[in-house]
Every structure is written in C-alpha cells, then in structure tokens.
C-alpha atoms as a PDB file:
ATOM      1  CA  UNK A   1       0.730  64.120  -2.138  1.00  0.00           C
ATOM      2  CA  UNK A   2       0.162  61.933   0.759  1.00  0.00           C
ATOM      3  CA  UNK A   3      -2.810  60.879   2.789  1.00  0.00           C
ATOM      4  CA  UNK A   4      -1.779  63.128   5.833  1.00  0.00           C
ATOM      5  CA  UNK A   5      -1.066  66.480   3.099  1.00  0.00           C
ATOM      6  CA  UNK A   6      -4.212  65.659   2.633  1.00  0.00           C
ATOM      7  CA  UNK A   7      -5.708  65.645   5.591  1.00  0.00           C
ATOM      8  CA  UNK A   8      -4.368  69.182   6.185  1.00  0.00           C
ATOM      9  CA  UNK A   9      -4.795  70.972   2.204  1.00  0.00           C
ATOM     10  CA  UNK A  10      -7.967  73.285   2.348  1.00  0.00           C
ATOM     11  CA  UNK A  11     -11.106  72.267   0.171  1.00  0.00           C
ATOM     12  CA  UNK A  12     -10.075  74.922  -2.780  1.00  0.00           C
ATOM     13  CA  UNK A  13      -6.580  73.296  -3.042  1.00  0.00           C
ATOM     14  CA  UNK A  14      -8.277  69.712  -3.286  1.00  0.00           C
ATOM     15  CA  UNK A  15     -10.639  71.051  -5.720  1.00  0.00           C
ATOM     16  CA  UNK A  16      -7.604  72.699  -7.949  1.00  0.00           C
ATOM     17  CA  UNK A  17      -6.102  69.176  -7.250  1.00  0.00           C
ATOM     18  CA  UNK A  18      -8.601  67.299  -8.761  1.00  0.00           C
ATOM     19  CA  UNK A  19      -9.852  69.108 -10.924  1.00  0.00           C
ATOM     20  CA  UNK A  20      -6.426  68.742 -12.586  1.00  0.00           C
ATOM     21  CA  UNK A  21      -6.163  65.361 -12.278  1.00  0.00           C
ATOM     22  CA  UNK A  22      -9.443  64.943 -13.716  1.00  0.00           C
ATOM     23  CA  UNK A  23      -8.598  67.760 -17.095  1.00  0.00           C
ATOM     24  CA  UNK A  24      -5.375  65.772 -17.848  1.00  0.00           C
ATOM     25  CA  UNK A  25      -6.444  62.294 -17.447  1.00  0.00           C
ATOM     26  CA  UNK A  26      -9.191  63.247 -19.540  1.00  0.00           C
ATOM     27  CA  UNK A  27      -7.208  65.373 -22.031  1.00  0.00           C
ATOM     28  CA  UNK A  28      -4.955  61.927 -22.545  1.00  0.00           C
ATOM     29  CA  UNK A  29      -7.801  59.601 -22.738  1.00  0.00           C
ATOM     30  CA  UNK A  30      -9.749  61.419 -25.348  1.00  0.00           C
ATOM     31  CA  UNK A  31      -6.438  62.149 -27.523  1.00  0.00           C
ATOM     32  CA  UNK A  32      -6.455  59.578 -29.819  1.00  0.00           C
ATOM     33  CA  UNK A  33      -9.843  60.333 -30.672  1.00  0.00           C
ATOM     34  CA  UNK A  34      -8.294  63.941 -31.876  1.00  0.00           C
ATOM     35  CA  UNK A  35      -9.737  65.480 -28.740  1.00  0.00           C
ATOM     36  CA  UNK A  36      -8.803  68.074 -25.852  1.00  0.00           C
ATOM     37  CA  UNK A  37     -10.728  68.068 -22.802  1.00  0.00           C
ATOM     38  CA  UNK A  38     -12.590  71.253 -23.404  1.00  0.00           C
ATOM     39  CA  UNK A  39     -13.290  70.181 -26.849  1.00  0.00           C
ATOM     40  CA  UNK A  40     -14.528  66.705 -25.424  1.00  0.00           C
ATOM     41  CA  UNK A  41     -16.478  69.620 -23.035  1.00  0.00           C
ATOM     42  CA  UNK A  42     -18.515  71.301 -25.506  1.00  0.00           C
ATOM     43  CA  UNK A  43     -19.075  68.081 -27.742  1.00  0.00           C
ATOM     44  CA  UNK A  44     -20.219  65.858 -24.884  1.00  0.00           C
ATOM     45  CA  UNK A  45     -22.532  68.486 -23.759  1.00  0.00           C
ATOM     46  CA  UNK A  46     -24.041  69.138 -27.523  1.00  0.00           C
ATOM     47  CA  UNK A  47     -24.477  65.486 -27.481  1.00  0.00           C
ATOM     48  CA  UNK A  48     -26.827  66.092 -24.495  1.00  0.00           C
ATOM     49  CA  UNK A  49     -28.896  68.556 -25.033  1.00  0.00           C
ATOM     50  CA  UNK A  50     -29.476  67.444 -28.876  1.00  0.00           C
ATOM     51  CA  UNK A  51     -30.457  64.602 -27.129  1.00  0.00           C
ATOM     52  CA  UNK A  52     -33.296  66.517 -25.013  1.00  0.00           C
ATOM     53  CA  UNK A  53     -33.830  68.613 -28.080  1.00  0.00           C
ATOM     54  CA  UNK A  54     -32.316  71.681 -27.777  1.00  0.00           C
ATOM     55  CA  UNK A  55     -29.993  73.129 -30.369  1.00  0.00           C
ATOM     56  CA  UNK A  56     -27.930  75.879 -28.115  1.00  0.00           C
ATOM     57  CA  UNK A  57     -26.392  78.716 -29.459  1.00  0.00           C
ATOM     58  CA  UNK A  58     -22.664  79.607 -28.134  1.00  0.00           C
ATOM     59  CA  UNK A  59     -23.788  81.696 -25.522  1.00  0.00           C
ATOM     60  CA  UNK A  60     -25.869  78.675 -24.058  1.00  0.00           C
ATOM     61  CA  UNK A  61     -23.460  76.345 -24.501  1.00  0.00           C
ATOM     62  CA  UNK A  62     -20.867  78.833 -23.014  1.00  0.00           C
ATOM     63  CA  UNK A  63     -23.310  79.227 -20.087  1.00  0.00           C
ATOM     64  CA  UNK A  64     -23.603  75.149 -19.801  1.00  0.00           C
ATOM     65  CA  UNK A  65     -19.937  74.194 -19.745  1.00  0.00           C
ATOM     66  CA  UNK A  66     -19.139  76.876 -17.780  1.00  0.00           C
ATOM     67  CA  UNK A  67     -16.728  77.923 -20.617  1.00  0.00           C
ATOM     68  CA  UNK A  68     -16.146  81.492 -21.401  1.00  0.00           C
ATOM     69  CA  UNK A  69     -18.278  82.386 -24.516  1.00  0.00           C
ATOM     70  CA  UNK A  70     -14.984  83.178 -26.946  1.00  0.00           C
ATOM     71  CA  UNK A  71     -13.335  80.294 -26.462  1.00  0.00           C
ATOM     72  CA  UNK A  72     -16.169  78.328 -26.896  1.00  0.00           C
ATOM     73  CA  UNK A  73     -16.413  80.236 -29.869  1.00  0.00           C
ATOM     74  CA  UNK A  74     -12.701  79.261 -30.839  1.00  0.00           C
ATOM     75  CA  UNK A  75     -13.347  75.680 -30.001  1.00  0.00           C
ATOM     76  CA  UNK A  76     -16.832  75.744 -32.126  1.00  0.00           C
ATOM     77  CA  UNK A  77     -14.391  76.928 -35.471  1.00  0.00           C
ATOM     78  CA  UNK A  78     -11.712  74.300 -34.627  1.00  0.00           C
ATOM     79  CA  UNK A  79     -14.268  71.330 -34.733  1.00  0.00           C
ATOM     80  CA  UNK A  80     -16.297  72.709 -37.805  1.00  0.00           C
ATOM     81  CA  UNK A  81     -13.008  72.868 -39.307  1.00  0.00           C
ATOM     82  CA  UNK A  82     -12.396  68.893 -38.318  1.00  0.00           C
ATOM     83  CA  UNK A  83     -15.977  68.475 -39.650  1.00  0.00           C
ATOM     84  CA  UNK A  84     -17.427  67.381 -36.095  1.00  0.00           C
ATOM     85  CA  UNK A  85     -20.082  70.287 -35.937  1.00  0.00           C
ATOM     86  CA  UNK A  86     -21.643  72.553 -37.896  1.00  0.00           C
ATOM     87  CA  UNK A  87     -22.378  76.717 -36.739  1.00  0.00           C
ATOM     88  CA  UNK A  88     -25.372  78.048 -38.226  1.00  0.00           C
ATOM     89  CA  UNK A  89     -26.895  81.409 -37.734  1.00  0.00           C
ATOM     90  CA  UNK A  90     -29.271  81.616 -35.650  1.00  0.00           C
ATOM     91  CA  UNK A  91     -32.714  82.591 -36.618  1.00  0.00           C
ATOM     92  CA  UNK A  92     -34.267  83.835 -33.368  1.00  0.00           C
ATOM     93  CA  UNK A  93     -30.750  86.275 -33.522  1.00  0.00           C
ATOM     94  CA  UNK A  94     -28.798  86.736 -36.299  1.00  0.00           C
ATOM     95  CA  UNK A  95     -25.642  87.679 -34.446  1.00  0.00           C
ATOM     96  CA  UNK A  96     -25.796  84.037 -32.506  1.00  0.00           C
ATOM     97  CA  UNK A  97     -24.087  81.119 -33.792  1.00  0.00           C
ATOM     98  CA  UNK A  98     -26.281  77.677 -33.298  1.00  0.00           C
ATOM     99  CA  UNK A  99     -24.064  74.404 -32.936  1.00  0.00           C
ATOM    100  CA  UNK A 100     -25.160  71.318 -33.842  1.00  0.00           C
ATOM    101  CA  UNK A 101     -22.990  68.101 -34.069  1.00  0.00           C
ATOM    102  CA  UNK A 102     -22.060  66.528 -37.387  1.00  0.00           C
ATOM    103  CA  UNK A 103     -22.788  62.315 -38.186  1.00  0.00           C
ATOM    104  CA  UNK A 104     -19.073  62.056 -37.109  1.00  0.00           C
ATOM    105  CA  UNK A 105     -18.951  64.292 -34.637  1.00  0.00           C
ATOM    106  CA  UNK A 106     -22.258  62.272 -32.669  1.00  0.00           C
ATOM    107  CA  UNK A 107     -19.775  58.969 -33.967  1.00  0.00           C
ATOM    108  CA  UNK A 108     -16.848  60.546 -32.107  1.00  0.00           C
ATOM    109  CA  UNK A 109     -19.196  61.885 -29.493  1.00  0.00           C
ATOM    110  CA  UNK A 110     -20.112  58.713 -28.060  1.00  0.00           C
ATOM    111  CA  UNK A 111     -16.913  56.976 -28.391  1.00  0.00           C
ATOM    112  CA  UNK A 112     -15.057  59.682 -26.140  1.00  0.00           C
ATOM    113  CA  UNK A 113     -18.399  59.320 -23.945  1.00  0.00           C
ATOM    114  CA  UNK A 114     -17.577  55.758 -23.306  1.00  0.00           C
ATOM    115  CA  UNK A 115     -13.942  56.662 -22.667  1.00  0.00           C
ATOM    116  CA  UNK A 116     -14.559  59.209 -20.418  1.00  0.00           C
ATOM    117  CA  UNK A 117     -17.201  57.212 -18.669  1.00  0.00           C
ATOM    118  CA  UNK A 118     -15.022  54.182 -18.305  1.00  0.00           C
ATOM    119  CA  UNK A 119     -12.032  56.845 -16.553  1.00  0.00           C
ATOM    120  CA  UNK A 120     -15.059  58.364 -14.617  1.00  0.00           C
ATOM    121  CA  UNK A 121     -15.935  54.598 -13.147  1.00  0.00           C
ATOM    122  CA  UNK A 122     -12.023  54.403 -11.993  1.00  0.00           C
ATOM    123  CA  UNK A 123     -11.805  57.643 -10.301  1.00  0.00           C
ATOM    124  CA  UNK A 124     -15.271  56.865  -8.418  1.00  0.00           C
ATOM    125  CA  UNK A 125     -14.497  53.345  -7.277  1.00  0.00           C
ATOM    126  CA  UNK A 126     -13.367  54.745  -3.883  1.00  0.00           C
ATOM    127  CA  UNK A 127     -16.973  55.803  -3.195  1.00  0.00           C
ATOM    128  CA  UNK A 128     -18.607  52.683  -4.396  1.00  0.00           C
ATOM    129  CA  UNK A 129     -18.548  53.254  -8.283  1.00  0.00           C
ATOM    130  CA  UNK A 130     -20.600  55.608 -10.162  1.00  0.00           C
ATOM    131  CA  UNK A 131     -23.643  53.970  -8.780  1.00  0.00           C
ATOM    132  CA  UNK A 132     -22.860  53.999  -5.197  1.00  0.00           C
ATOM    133  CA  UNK A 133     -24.392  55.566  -2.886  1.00  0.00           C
ATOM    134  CA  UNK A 134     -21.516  57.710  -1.963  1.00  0.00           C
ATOM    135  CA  UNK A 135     -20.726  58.252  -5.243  1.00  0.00           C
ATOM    136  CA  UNK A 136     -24.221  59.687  -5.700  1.00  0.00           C
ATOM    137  CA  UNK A 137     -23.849  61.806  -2.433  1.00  0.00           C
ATOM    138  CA  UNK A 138     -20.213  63.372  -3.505  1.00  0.00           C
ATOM    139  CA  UNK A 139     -22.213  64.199  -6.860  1.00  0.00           C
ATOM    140  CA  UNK A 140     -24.759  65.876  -4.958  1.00  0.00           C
ATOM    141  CA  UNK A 141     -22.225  67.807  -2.632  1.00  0.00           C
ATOM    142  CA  UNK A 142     -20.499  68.881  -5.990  1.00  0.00           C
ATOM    143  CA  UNK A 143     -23.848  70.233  -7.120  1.00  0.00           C
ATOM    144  CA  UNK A 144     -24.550  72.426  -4.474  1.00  0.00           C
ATOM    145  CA  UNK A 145     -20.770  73.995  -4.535  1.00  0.00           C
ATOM    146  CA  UNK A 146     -21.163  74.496  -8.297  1.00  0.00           C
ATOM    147  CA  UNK A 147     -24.572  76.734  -7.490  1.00  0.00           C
ATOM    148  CA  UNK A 148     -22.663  79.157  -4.894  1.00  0.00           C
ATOM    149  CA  UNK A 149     -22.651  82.151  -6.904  1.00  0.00           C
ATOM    150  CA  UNK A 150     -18.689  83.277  -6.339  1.00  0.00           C
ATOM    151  CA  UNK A 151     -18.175  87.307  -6.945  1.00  0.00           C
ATOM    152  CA  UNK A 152     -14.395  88.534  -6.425  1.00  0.00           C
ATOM    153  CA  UNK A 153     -14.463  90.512  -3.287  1.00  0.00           C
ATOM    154  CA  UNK A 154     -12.006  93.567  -3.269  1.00  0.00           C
ATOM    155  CA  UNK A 155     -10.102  94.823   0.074  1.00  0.00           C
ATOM    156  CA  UNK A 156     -11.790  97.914   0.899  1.00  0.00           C
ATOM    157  CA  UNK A 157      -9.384 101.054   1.779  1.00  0.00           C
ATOM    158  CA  UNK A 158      -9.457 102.046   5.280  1.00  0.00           C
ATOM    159  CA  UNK A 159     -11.307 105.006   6.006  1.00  0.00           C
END
C-alpha cells in the first residue's frame, strides 16, 4: 500500500493494517522459540505481572491481554502441556485457574522479550525509536484509543 492509499485509508483500516503487520511479524519472530503471538501474549504478560507480584488467574489475564477468557484458557493447557506454565486452582475460588510461569517458561519468556523488543525498536524507528519522543506520544495516543469503551450499536427499526 502506498504513501498516498495511505493518506486516504480511515484510522480503523490503518489500525487492522498494523495491527496485522505487527501479529505476523511477531508470530514469525517468536517461532523458533516454539511460540505464536498470542501465546508470546499471555507469557510476556505473566512475565509482568509475576514481576510486580501478582499471580492472575485466567480471567485476569484474559482481562489484561485483552484475550477472550477460553482461549486464554486453551492457550494456558497448550503451554502447561510444553511445560512453560503451570495452572493451579485457585484458592480465593476454586473454579479459577491461577497461571504461573515455569523456570523455562521465564527462560523462554525473556528470550522472546528480547526478540520482540528488538522487532518493536524497528517498527518505531520512524518516530525516533522506542525512546523518542514521538514514539512516546504515538504510545500515549494508543493508550487513550485502547480506553474508549466500544459497544456494537444496532440500526434501530423505523418507527
């Protein structure tokens, strides 16, 4: 797509655009680590928040990624089953599954962090890098779409 398609696409078809550019050159860079994207998703974010403490549940997580909660769920079994994470019940709600990351799974955790980070500084360095300052203010725009709350608005019959 050129510059001047560009110039004349609406924001939600540059977001779709991107967005896919971003899943599949992620999806390619984490593969030889065994990864998808969504699983790099959910592992890179359990990474996180073990890192500020917490020890989510699916639900959370779900709620985090911005996954739905069963295929989180299906993505949860497929990397206990590859020994990356363990599911535990949890205690505070015995229906609730809490995910935790395995010693391999931080290991492959923060080698698909350093990938992704690395891709991340390429698709940035038109604004400057990841530490530029338009960089920073793209990241901030992206923020405040993220926190629209969207609810699917139905034609109304004619009365």
């Amino acid at each position: 797509m050129s510059s001047a398609a560009h110039e004349k696409a609406t924001a939600g078809f540059l977001v779709w655009r991107l967005s896919t550019k971003w899943r599949t050159a992620v999806d390619r860079a984490v593969a030889p680590l065994g990864l998808t994207h969504a699983q790099y998703a959910v592992m890179a974010s359990l990474y996180a928040m073990d890192r500020d403490g917490r020890q989510p549940n699916q639900r959370q997580l779900a709620d985090h990624t911005g996954l739905e909660a069963l295929y989180v769920s299906k993505l949860a079994r497929a990397l206990e089953d590859a020994g990356l994470l363990d599911r535990s019940r949890d205690p505070a709600d015995p229906r609730a599954m809490r995910l935790a990351l395995t010693g391999p799974g931080r290991e492959v955790t923060g080698r698909a962090i350093r990938v992704v980070q690395e891709l991340l500084e390429q698709l940035l360095a038109p604004l400057g890098g990841q530490g530029g300052p338009r960089a920073r203010e793209f990241t901030r725009e992206l923020a405040l779409l993220l926190d629209v709350p969207l609810e699917p608005q139905t034609e109304k019959e004619p009365s």
